[in-house]
Protein backbone atom coordinates (compact mmCIF):
# COMPACT_ATOMS: atom_id res chain seq x y z
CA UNK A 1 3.21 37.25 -18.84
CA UNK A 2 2.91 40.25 -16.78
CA UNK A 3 2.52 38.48 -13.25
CA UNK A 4 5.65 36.32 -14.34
CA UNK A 5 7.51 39.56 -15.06
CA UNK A 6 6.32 41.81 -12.17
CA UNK A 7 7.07 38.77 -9.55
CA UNK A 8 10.59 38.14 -11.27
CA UNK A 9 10.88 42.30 -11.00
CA UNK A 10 12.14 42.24 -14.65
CA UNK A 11 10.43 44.38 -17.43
CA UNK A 12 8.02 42.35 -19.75
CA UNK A 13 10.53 43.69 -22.96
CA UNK A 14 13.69 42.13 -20.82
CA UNK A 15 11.30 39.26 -20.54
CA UNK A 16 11.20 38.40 -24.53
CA UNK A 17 14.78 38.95 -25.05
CA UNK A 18 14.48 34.98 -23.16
CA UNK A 19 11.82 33.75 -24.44
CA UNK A 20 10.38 34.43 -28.41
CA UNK A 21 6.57 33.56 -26.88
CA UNK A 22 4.16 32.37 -24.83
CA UNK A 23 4.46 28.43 -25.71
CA UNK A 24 8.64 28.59 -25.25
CA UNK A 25 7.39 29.89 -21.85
CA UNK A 26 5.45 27.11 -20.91
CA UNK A 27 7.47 24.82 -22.38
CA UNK A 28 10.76 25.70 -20.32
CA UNK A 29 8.29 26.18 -16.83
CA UNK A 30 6.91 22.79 -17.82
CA UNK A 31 10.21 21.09 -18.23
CA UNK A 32 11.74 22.94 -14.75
CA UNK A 33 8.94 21.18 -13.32
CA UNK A 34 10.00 17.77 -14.37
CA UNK A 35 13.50 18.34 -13.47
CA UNK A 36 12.96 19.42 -10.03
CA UNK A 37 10.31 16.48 -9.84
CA UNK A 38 12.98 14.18 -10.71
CA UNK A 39 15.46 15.27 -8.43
CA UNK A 40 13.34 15.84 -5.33
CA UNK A 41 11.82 11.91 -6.63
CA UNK A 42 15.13 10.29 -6.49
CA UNK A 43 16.31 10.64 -2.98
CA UNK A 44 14.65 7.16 -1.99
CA UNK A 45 17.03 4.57 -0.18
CA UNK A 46 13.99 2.29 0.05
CA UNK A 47 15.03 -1.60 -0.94
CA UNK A 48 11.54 -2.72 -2.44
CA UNK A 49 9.52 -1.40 -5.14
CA UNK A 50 6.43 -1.08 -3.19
CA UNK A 51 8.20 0.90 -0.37
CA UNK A 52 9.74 2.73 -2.73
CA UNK A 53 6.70 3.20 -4.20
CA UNK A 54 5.02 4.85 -0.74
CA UNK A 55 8.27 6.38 -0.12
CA UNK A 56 7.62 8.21 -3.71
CA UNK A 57 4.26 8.73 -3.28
CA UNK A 58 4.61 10.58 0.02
CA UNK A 59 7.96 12.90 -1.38
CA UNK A 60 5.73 13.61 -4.78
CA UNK A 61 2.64 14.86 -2.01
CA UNK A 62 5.17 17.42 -0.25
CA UNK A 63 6.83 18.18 -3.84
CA UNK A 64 3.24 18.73 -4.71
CA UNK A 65 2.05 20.73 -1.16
CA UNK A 66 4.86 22.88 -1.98
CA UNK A 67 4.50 23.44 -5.45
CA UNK A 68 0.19 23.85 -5.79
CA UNK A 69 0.49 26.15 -9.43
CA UNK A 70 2.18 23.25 -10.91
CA UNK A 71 -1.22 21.60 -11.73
CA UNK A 72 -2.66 24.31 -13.14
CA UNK A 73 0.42 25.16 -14.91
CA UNK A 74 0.53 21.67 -16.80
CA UNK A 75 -3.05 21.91 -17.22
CA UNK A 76 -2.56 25.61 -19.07
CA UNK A 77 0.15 23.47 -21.23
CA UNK A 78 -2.64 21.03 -22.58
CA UNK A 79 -4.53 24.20 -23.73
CA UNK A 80 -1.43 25.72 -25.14
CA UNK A 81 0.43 22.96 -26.67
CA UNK A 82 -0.64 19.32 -25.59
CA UNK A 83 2.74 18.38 -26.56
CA UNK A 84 4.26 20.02 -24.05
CA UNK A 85 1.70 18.75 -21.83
CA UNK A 86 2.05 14.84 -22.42
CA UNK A 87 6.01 15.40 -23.43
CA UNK A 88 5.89 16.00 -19.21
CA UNK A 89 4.24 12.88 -18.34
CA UNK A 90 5.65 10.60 -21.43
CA UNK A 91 9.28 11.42 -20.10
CA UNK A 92 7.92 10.30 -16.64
CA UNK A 93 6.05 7.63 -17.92
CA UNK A 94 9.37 5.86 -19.77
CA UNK A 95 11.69 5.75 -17.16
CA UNK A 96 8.78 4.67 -14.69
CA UNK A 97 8.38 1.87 -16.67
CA UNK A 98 12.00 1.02 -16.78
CA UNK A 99 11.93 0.86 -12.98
CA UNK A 100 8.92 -1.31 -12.86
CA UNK A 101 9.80 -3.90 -15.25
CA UNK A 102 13.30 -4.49 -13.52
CA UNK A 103 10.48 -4.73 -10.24
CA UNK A 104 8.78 -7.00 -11.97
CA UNK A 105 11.95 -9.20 -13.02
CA UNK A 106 13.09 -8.97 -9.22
CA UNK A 107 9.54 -10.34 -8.32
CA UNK A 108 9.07 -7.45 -6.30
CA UNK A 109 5.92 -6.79 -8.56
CA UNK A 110 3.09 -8.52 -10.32
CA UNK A 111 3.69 -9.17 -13.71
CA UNK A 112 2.37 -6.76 -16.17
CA UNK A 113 2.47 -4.08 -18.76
CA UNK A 114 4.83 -2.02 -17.25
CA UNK A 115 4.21 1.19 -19.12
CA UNK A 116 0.36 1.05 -18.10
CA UNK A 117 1.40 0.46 -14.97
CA UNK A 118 3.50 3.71 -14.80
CA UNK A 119 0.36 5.70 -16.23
CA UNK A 120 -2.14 4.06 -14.13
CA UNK A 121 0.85 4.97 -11.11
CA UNK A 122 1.46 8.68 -11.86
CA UNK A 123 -2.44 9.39 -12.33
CA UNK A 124 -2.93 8.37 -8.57
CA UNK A 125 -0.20 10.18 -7.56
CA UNK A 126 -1.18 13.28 -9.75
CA UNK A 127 -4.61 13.40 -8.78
CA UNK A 128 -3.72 13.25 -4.68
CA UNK A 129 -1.27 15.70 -5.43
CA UNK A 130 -3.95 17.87 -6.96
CA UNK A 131 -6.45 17.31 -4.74
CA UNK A 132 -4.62 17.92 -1.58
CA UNK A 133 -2.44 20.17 -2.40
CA UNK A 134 -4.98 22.69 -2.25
CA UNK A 135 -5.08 25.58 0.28
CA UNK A 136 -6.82 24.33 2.86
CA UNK A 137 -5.66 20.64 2.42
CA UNK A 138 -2.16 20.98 2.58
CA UNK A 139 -0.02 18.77 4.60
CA UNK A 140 -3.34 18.21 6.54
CA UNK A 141 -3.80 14.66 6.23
CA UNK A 142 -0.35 13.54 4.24
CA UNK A 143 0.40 10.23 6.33
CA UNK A 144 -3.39 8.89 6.06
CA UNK A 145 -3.12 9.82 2.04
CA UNK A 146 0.12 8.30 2.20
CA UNK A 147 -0.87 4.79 3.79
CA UNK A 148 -4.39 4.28 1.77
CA UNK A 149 -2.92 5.33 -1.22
CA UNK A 150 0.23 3.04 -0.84
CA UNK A 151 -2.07 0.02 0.63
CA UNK A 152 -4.31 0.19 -2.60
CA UNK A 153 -1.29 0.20 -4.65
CA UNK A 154 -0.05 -2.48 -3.00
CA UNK A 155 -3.23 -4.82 -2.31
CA UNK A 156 -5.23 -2.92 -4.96
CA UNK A 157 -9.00 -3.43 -3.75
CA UNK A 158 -10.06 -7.09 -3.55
CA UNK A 159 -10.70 -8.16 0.39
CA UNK A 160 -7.62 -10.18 1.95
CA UNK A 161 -7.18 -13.55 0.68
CA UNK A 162 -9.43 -12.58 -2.53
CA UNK A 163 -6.61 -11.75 -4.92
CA UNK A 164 -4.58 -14.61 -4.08
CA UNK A 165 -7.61 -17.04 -5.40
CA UNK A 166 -6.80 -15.66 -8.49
CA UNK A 167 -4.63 -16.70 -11.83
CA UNK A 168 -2.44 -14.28 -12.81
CA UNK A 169 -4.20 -11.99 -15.18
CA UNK A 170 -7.86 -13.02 -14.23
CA UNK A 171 -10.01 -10.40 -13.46
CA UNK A 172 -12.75 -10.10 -10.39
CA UNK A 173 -15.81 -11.82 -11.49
CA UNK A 174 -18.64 -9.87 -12.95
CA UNK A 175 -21.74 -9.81 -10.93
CA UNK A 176 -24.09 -13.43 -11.59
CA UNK A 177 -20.73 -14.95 -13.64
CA UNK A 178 -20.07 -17.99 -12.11
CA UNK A 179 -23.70 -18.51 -11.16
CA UNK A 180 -25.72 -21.37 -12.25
CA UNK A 181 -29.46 -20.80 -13.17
């Protein structure tokens, strides 16, 4: 609490008259977080889902470059109180979904669960973000990030041609299925 009160230049007892404790702290950074996510998120004028999807993916990476404390902050929130932690990426999570289903009924999308979609969505964006948001990494390789990531969530990983061999819902065989011996 100190370093928050010393870098707003207000005393720590001017501090409490705000906030009872530590977990209504975290709570209200955690959901300033999310609302300046959400607004920086929705600028996209992208027609598709999947280039709204890289156009997301590379505004989250700058949100992210700019914004490096936020992952430990929401990581400190799991310790604290989880549910502030997955009340963060649950509120995400719904409204992603939302978005991906209507994808999905456009055809813009393979059909699916939307909502593990979403999760299986933010965690690749979260975990760039983390990664190379870092001092060090920043900004230093954003288009690159921007275009495997986007590619993979777009063609996921089977080789050109592969996935369209497929039914929908049928999995990659398993090494030696298919084999007869």
């Amino acid at each position: 609490m100190s370093d928050i009160t010393e870098e707003a230049g207000i005393a720590i007892g001017t501090f409490y008259l705000y906030f009872a404790d530590k977990l209504e702290v975290f709570r209200a950074v955690v959901d300033l977080i999310q609302a300046e996510l959400r607004l920086h998120l929705r600028n996209s004028d992208a027609e598709d889902r999947l280039s709204r999807e890289r156009q997301g993916l590379s505004d989250f990476l700058a949100f992210a470059c700019d914004r490096p404390k936020m992952f430990r902050i929401l990581q400190e929130s799991y310790i604290v109180d989880s549910d502030i932690y997955f009340a963060y990426f649950e509120g995400i999570a719904a409204s992603y979904a939302k978005r991906l289903k209507a994808a999905q009924k456009n055809k813009q999308i393979i059909d699916g669960d939307p909502d593990i979609q979403a999760w299986c969505l933010i965690a690749i964006s979260n975990f760039l973000g983390m990664r190379y948001s870092r001092a060090g990494l920043r900004k230093s390789k954003h288009e690159a990030i921007v275009k495997t990531a986007a590619d993979f969530i777009a063609f996921g990983l089977a080789p050109e041609g592969r996935r369209r061999d497929l039914p929908p819902g049928r999995a990659l065989p398993q090494r030696g299925e298919g084999k007869s011996g």
